[in-house]
PDB file of N, CA and C in Angstrom:
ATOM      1  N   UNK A   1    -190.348-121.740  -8.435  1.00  0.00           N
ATOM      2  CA  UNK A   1    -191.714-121.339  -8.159  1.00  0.00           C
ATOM      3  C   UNK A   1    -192.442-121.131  -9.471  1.00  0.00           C
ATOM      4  N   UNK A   2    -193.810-121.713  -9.393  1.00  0.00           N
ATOM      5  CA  UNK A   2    -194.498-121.625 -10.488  1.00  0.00           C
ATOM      6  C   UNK A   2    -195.125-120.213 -10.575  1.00  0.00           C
ATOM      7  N   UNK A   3    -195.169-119.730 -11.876  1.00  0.00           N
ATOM      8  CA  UNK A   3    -195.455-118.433 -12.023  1.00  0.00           C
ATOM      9  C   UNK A   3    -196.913-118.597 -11.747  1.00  0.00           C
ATOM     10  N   UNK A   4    -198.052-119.228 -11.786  1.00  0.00           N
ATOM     11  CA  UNK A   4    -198.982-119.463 -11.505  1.00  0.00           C
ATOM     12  C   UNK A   4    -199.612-118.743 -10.029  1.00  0.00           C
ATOM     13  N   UNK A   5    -198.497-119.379  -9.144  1.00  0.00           N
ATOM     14  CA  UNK A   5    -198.628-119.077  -7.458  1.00  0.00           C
ATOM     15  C   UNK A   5    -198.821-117.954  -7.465  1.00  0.00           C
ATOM     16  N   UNK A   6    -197.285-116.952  -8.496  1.00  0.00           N
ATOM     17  CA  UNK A   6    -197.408-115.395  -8.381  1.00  0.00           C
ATOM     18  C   UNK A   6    -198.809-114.956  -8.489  1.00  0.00           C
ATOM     19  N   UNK A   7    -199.330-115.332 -10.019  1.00  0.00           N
ATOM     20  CA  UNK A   7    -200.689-114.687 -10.153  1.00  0.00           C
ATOM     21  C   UNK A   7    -202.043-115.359  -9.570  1.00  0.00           C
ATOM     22  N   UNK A   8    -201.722-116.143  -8.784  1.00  0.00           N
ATOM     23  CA  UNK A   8    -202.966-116.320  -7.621  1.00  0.00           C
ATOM     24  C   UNK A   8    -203.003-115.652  -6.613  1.00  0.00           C
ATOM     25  N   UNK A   9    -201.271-114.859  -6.347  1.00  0.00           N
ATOM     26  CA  UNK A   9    -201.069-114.177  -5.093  1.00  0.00           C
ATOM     27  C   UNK A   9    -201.143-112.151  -5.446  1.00  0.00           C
ATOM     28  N   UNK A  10    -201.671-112.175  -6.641  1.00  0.00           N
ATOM     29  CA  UNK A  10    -200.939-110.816  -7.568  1.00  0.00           C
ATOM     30  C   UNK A  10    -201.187-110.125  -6.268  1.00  0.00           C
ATOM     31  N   UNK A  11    -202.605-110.192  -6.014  1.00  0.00           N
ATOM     32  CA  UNK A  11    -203.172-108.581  -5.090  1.00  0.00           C
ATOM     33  C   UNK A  11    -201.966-108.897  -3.804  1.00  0.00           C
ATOM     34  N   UNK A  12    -201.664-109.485  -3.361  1.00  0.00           N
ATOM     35  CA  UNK A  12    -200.707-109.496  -2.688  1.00  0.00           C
ATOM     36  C   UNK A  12    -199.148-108.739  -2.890  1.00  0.00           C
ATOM     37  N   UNK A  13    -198.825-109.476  -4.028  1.00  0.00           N
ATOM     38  CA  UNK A  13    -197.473-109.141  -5.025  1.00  0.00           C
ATOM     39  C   UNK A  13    -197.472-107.586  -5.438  1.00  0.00           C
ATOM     40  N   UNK A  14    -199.157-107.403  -5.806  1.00  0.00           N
ATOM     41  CA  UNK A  14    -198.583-106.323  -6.312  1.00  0.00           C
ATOM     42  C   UNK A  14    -197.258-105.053  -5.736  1.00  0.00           C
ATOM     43  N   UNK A  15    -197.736-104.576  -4.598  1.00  0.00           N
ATOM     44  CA  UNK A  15    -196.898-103.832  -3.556  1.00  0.00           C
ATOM     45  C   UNK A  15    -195.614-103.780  -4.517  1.00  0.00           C
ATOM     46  N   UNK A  16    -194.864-105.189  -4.255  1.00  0.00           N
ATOM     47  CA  UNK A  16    -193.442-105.604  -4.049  1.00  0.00           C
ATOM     48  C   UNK A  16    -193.168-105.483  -5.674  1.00  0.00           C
ATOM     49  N   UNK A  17    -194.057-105.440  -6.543  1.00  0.00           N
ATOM     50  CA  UNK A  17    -193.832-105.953  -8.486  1.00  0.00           C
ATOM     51  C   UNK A  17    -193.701-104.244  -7.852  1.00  0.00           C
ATOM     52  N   UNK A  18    -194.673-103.015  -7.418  1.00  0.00           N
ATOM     53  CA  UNK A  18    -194.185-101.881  -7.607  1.00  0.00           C
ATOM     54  C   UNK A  18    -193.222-101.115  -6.648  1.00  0.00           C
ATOM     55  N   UNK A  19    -192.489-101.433  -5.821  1.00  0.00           N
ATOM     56  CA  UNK A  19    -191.658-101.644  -5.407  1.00  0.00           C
ATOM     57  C   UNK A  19    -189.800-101.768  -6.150  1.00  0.00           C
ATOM     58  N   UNK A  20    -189.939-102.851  -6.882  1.00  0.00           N
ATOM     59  CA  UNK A  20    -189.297-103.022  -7.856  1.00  0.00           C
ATOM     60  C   UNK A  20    -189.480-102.406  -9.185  1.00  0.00           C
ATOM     61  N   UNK A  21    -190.056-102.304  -9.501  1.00  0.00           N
ATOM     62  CA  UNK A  21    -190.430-101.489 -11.069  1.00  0.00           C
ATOM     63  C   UNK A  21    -190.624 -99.963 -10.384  1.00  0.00           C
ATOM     64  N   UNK A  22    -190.857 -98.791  -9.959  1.00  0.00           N
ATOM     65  CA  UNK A  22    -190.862 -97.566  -9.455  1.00  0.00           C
ATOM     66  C   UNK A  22    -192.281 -97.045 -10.770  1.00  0.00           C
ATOM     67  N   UNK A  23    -191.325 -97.147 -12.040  1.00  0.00           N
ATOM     68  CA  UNK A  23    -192.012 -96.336 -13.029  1.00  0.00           C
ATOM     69  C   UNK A  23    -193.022 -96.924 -13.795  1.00  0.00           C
ATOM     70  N   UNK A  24    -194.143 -98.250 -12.968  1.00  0.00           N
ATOM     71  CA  UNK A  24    -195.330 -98.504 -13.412  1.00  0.00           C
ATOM     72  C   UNK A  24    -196.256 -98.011 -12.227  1.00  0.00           C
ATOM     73  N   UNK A  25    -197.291 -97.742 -12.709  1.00  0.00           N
ATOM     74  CA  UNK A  25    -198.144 -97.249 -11.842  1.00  0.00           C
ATOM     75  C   UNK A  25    -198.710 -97.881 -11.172  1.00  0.00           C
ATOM     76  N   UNK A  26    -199.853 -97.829 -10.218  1.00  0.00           N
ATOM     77  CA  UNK A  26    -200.738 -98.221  -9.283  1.00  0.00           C
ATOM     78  C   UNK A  26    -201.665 -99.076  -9.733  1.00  0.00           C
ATOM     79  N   UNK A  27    -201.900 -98.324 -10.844  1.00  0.00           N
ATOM     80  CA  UNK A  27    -203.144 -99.119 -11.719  1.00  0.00           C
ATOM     81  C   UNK A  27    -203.027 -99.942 -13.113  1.00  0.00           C
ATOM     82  N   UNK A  28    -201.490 -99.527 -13.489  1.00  0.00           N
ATOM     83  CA  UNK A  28    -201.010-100.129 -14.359  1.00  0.00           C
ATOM     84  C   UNK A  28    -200.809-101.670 -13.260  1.00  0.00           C
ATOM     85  N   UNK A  29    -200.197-102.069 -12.433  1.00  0.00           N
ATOM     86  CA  UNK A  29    -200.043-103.241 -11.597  1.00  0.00           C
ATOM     87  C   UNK A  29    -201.420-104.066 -11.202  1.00  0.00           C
ATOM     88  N   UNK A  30    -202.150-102.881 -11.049  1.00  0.00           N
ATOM     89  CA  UNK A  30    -203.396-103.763 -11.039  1.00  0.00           C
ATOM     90  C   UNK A  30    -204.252-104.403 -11.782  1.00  0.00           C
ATOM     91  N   UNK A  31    -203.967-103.817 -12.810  1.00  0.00           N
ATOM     92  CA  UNK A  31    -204.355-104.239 -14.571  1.00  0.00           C
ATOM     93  C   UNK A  31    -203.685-105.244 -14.826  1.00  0.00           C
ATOM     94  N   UNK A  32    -202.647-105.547 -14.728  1.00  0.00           N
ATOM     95  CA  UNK A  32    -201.722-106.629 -15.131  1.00  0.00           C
ATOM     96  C   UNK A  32    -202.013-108.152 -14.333  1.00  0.00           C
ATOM     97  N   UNK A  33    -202.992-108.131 -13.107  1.00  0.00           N
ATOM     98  CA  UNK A  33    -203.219-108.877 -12.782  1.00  0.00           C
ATOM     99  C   UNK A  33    -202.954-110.487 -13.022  1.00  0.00           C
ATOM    100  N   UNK A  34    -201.725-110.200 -12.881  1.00  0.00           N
ATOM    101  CA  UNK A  34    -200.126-111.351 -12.773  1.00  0.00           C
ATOM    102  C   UNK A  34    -200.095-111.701 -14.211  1.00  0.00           C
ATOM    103  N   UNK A  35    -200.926-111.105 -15.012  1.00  0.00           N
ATOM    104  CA  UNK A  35    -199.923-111.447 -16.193  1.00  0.00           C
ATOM    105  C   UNK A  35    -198.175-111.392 -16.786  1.00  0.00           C
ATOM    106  N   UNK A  36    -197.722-112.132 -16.807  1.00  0.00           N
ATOM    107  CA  UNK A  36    -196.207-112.019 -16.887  1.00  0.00           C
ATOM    108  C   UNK A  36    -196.134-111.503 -18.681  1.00  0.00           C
ATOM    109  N   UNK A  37    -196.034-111.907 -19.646  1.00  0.00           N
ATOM    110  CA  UNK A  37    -196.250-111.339 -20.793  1.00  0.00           C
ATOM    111  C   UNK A  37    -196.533-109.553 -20.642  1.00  0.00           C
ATOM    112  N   UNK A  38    -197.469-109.450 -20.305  1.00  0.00           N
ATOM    113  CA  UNK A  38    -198.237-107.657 -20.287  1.00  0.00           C
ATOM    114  C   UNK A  38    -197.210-107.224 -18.981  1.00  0.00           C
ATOM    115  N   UNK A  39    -196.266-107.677 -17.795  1.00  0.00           N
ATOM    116  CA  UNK A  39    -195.540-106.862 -17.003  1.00  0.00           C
ATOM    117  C   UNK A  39    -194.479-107.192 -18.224  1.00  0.00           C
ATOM    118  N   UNK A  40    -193.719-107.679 -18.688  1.00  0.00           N
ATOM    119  CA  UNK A  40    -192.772-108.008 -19.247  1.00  0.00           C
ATOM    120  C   UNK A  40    -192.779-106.669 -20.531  1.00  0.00           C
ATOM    121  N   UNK A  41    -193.793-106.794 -21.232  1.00  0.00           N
ATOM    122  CA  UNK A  41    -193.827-105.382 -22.142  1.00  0.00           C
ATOM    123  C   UNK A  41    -193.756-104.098 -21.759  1.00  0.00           C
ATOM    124  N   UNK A  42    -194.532-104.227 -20.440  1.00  0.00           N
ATOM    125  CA  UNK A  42    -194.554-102.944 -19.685  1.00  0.00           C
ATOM    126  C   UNK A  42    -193.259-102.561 -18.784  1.00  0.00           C
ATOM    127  N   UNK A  43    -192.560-103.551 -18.568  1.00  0.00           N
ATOM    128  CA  UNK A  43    -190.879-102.972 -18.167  1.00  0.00           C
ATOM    129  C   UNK A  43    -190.363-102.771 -19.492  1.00  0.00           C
ATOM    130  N   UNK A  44    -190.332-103.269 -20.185  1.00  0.00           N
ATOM    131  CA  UNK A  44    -189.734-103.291 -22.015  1.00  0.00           C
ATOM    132  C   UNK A  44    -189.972-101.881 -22.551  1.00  0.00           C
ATOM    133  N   UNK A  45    -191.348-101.126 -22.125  1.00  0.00           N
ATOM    134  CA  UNK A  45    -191.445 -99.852 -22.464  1.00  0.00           C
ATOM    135  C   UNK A  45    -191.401 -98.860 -21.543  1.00  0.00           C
ATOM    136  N   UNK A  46    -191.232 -98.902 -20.063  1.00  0.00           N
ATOM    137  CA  UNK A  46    -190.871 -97.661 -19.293  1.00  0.00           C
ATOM    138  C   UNK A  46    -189.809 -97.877 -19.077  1.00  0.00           C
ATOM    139  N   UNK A  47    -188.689 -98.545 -19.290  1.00  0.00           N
ATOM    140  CA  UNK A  47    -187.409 -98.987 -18.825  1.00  0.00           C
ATOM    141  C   UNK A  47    -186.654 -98.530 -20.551  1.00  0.00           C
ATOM    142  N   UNK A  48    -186.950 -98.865 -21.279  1.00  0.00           N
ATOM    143  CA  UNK A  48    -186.194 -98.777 -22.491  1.00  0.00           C
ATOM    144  C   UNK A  48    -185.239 -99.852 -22.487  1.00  0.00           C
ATOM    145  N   UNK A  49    -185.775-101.380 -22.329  1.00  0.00           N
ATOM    146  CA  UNK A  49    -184.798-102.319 -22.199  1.00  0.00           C
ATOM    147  C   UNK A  49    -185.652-103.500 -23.214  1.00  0.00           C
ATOM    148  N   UNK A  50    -184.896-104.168 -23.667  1.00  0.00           N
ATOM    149  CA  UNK A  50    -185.028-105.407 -24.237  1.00  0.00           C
ATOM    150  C   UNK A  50    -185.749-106.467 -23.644  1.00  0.00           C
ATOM    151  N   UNK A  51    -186.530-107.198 -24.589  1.00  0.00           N
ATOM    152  CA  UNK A  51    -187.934-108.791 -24.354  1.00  0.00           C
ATOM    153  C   UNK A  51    -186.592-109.224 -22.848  1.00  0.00           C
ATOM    154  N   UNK A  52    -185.822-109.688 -23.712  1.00  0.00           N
ATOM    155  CA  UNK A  52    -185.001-110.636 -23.039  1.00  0.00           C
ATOM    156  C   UNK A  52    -184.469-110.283 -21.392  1.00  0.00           C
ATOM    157  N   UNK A  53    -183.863-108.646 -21.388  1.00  0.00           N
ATOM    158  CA  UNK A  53    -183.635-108.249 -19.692  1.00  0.00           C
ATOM    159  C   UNK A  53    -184.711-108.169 -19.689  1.00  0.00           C
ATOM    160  N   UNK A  54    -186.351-107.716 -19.562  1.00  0.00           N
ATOM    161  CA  UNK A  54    -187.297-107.944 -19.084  1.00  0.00           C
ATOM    162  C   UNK A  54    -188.016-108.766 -18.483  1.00  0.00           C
ATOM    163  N   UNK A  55    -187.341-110.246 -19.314  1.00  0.00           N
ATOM    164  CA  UNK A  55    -187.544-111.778 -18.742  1.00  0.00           C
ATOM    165  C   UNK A  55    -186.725-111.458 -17.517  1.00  0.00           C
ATOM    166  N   UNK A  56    -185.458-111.543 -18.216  1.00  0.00           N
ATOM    167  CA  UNK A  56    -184.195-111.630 -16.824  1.00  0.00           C
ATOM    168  C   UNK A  56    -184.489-110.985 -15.715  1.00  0.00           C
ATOM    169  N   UNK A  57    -184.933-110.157 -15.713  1.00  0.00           N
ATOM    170  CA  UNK A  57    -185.509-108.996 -13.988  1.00  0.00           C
ATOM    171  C   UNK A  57    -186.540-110.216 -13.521  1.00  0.00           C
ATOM    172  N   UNK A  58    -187.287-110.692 -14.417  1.00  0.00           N
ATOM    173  CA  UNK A  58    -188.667-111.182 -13.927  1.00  0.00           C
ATOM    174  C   UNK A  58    -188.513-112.147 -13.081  1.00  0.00           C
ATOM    175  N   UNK A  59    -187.116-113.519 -14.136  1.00  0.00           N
ATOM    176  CA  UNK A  59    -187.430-114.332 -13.126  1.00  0.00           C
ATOM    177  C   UNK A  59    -186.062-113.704 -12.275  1.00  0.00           C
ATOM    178  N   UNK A  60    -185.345-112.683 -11.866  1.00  0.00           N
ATOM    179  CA  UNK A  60    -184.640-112.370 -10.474  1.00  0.00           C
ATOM    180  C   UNK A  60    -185.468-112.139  -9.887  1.00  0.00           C
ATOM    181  N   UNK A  61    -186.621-111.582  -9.985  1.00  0.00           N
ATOM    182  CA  UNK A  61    -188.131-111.127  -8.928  1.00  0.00           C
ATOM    183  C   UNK A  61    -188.480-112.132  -8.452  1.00  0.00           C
ATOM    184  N   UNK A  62    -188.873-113.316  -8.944  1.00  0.00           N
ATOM    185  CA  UNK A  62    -189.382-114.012  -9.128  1.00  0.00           C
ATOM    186  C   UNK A  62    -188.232-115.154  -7.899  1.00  0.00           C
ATOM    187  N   UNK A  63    -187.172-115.499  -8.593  1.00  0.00           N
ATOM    188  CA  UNK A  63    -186.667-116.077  -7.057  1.00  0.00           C
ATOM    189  C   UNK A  63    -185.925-115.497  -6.004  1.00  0.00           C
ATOM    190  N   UNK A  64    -186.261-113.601  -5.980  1.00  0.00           N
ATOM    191  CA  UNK A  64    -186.349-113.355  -4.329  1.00  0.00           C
ATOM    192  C   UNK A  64    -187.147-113.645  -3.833  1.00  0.00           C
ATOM    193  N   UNK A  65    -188.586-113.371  -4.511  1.00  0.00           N
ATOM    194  CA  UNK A  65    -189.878-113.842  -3.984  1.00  0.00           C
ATOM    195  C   UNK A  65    -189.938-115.144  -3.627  1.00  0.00           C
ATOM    196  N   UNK A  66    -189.226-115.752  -3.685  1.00  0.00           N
ATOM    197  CA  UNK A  66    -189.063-117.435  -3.492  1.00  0.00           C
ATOM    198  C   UNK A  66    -188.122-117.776  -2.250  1.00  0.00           C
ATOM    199  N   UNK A  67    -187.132-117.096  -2.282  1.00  0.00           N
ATOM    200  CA  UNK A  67    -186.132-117.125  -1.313  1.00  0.00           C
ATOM    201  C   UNK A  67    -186.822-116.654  -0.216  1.00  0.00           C
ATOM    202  N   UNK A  68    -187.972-115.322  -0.395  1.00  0.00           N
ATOM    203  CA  UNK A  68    -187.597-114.760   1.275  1.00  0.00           C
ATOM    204  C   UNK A  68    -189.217-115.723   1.767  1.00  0.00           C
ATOM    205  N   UNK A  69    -189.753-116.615   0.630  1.00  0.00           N
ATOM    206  CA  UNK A  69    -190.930-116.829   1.239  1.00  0.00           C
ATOM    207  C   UNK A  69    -190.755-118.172   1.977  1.00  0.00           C
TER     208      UNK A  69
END
């Protein structure tokens, strides 16, 4: 799935991106408005995890969101 789809679908997504992430906010998700780069930093800094697992969560998000659609 093209990351594209995600951020045509964000207001949709969002829910499920906070859902999965717990410790971004409401409005932090809505700000991000499917940017993958700016969620990717923003798990990188409330998570205390590395560029790279930040990718790695993204695209696991990324093909459940694919699987269950």
């Amino acid at each position: 799935m093209n990351w594209d789809i995600i951020k045509g679908n964000w207001k949709q997504m969002a829910g499920q991106v906070q859902s999965k992430w717990g410790e971004l906010t409401d409005d932090e998700v809505d700000m991000l408005e499917g940017d993958r780069d700016r969620l990717a930093g923003l798990i990188q800094e409330r998570y205390g995890i590395a560029k790279d697992e930040a990718e790695r969560q993204i695209d696991s998000f990324v093909a459940e969101y694919k699987s269950a659609a």
